[in-house]
Protein backbone atom coordinates (compact mmCIF):
# COMPACT_ATOMS: atom_id res chain seq x y z
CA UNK A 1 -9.57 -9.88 27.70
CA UNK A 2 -6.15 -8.55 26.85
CA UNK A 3 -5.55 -4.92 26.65
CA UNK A 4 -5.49 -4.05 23.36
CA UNK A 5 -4.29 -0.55 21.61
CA UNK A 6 -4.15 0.26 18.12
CA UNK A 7 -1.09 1.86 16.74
CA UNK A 8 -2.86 4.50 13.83
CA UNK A 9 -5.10 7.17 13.70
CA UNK A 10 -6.93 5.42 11.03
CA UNK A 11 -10.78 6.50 11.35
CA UNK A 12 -11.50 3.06 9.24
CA UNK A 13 -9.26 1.20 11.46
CA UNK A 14 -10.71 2.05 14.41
CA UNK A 15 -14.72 1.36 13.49
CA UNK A 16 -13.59 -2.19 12.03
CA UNK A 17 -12.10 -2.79 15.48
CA UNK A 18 -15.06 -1.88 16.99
CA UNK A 19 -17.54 -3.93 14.07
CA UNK A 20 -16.20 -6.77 15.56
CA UNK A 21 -16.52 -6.17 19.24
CA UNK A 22 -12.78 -5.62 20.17
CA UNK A 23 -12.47 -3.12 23.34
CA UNK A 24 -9.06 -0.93 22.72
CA UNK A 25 -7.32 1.99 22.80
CA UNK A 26 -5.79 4.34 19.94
CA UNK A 27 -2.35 5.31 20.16
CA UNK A 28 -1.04 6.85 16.72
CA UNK A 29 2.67 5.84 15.68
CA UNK A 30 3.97 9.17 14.62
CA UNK A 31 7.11 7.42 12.44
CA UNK A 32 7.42 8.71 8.92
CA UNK A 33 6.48 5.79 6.64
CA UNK A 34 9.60 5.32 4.42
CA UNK A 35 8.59 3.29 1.08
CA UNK A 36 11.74 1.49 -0.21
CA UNK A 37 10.93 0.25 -3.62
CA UNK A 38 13.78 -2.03 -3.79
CA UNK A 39 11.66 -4.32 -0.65
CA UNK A 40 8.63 -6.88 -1.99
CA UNK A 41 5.73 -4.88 -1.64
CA UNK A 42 4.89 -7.92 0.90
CA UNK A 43 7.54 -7.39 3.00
CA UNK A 44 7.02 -3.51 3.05
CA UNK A 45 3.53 -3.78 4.28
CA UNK A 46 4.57 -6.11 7.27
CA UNK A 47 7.63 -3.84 7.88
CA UNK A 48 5.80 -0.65 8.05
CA UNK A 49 3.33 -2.27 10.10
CA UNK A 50 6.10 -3.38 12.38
CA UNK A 51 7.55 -0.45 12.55
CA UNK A 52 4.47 1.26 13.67
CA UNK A 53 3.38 -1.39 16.52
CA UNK A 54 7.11 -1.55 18.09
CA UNK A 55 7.16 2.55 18.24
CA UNK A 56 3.85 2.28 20.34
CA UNK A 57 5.01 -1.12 22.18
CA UNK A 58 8.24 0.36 23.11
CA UNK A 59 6.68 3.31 24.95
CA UNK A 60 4.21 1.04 26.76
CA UNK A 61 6.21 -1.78 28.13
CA UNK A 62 3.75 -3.53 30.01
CA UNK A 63 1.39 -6.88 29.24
CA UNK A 64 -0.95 -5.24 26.47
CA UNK A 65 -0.98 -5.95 22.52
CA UNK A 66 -0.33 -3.29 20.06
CA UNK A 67 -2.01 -3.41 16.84
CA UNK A 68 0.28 -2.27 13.63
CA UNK A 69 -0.94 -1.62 10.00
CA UNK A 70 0.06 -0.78 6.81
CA UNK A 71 -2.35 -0.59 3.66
CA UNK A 72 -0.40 -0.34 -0.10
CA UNK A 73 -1.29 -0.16 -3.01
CA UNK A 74 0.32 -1.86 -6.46
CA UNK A 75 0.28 -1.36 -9.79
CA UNK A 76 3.70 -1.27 -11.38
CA UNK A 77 5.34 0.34 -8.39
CA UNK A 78 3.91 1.03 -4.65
CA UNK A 79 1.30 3.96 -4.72
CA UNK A 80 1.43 5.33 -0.91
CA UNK A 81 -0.56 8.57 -0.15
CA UNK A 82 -0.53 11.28 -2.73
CA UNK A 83 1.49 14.36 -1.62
CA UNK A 84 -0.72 16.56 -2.95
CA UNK A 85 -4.05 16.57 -5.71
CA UNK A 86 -1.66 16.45 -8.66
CA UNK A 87 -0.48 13.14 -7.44
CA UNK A 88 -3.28 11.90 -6.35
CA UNK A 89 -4.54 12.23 -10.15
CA UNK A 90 -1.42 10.58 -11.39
CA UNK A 91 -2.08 7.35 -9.45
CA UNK A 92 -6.25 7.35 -10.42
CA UNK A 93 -4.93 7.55 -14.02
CA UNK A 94 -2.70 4.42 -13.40
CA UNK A 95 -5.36 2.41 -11.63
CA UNK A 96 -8.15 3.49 -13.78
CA UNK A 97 -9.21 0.38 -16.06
CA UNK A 98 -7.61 -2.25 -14.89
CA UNK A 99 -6.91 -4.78 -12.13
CA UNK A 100 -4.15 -4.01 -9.07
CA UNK A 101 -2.88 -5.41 -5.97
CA UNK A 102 -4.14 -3.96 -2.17
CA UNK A 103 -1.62 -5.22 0.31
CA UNK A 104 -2.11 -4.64 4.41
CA UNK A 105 0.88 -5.73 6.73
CA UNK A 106 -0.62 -6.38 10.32
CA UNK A 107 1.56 -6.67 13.12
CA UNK A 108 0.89 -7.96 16.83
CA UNK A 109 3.61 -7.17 19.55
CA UNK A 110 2.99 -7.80 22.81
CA UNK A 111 4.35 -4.82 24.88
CA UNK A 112 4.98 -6.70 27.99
CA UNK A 113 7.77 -9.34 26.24
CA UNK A 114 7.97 -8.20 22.95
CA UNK A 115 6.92 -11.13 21.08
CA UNK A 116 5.80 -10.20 17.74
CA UNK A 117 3.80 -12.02 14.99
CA UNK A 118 3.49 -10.33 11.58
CA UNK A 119 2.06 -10.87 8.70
CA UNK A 120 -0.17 -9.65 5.35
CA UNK A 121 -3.26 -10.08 3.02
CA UNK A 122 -3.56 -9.05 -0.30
CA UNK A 123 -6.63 -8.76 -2.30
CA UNK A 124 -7.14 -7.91 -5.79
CA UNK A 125 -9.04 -4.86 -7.33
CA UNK A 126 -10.19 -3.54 -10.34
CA UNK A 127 -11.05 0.01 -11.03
CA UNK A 128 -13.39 1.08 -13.75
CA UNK A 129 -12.37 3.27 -16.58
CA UNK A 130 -12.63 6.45 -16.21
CA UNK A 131 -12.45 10.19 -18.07
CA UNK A 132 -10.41 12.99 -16.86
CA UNK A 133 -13.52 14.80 -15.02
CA UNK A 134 -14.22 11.63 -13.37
CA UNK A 135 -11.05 11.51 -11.91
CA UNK A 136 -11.16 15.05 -11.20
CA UNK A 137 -14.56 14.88 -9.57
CA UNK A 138 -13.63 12.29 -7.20
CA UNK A 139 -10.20 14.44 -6.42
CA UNK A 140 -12.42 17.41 -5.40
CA UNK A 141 -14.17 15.30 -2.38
CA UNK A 142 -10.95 15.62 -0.99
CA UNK A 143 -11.43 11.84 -0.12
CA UNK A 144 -8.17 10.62 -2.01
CA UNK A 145 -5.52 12.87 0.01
CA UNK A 146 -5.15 10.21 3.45
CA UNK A 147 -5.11 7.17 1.15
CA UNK A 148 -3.21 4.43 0.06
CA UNK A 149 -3.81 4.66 -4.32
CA UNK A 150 -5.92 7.74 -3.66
CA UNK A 151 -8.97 5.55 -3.40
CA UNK A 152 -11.23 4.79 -0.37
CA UNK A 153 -13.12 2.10 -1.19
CA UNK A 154 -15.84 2.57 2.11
CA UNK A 155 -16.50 6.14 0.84
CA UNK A 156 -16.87 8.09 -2.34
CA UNK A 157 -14.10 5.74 -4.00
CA UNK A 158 -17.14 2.74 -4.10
CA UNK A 159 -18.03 4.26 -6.99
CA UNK A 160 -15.08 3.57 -8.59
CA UNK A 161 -14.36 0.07 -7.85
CA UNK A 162 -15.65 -2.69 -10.60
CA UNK A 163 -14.67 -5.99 -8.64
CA UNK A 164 -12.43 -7.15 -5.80
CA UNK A 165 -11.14 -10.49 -5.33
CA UNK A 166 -9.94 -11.49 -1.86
CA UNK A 167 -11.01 -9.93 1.10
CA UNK A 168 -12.83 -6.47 1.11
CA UNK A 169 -11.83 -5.45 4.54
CA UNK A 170 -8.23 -5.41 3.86
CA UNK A 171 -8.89 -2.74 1.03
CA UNK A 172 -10.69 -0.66 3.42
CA UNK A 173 -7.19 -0.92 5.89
CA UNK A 174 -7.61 -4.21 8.38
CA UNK A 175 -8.11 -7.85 6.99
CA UNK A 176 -10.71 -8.65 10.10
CA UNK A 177 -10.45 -12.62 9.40
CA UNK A 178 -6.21 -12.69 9.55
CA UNK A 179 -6.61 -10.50 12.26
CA UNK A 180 -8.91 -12.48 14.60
CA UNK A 181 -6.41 -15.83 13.53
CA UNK A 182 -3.23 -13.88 14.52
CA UNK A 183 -4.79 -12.75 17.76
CA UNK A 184 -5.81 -16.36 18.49
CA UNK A 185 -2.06 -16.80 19.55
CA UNK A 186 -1.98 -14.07 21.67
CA UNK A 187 -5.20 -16.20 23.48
CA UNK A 188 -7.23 -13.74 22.12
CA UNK A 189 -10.71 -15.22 20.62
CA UNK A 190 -12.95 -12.83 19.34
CA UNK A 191 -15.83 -15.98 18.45
């Protein structure tokens, strides 16, 4: 099989990698992740992915695929990371109670020629309601502060979550299935 490295320090990244047997290596992408609003939250997910996977593929330059990702969140506006626990509120408060849009950009680049595929799921989540001590409760775990709409949905966060429509592996940070198809072109088969 080809070599394969993964372009993020992403904990939940890496053991869905693993879940489904794919050997690789982890090199983080260091870039700063700019969010420009005025971009389709679509086409900000793919780009950030892209930009992660060519900063990695550019250093390697040899016959390997990099891996790229990008998990946002969206409910009237892109919710990145919080900056800090006050944020981190402000976005639960948003979500709280109703539906919103997770969106993952995944990028392949071959290192070796630097042929690229990109592209991105998005699934659909609701979040429960939820009182002020809830929210604060769930801030406390310190879980929110590395995520995408302050929410981990594989952790403390499941608690949180009502329903999800579309695929539950691109909330947690890598749609497996569009992953395994997009690798097929690389002559990748995982199955």
């Amino acid at each position: 099989m080809k070599e394969i490295v993964l372009a993020s320090a992403s904990p939940r990244r890496s053991e869905l990698l693993k879940r489904v047997g794919i050997a690789f290596s982890v090199m983080p992408s260091n870039i700063e992740e700019k969010i420009d609003v005025s971009w389709e939250p679509e086409v900000l997910a793919e780009e950030l992915s892209y930009s992660k996977a060519l900063y990695i593929a550019e250093q390697l330059k040899r016959d390997c695929l990099v891996i790229g990702a990008d998990t946002i969140v969206v409910k009237d506006g892109v919710l990145g990371k919080p900056r800090d626990e006050a944020e981190a509120y402000e976005m639960l408060k948003r979500l709280q109670g109703s539906w919103h849009e997770v969106i993952t950009g995944v990028t392949i680049i071959n290192a070796g020629d630097m042929v690229s595929l990109k592209d991105h799921v998005k699934t659909r989540v609701k979040m429960r309601s939820m009182t002020d001590d809830v929210i604060y409760s769930y801030i406390r775990t310190k879980e929110p502060m590395d995520k995408a709409g302050a929410y981990g949905v594989q952790g403390m966060g499941a608690l949180l979550v009502e329903a999800i429509e579309g695929c539950y592996f691109n909330v947690v940070g890598l749609p497996l299935m569009k992953l395994g198809t997009m690798l097929e072109n690389f002559g990748v088969r995982l199955l």
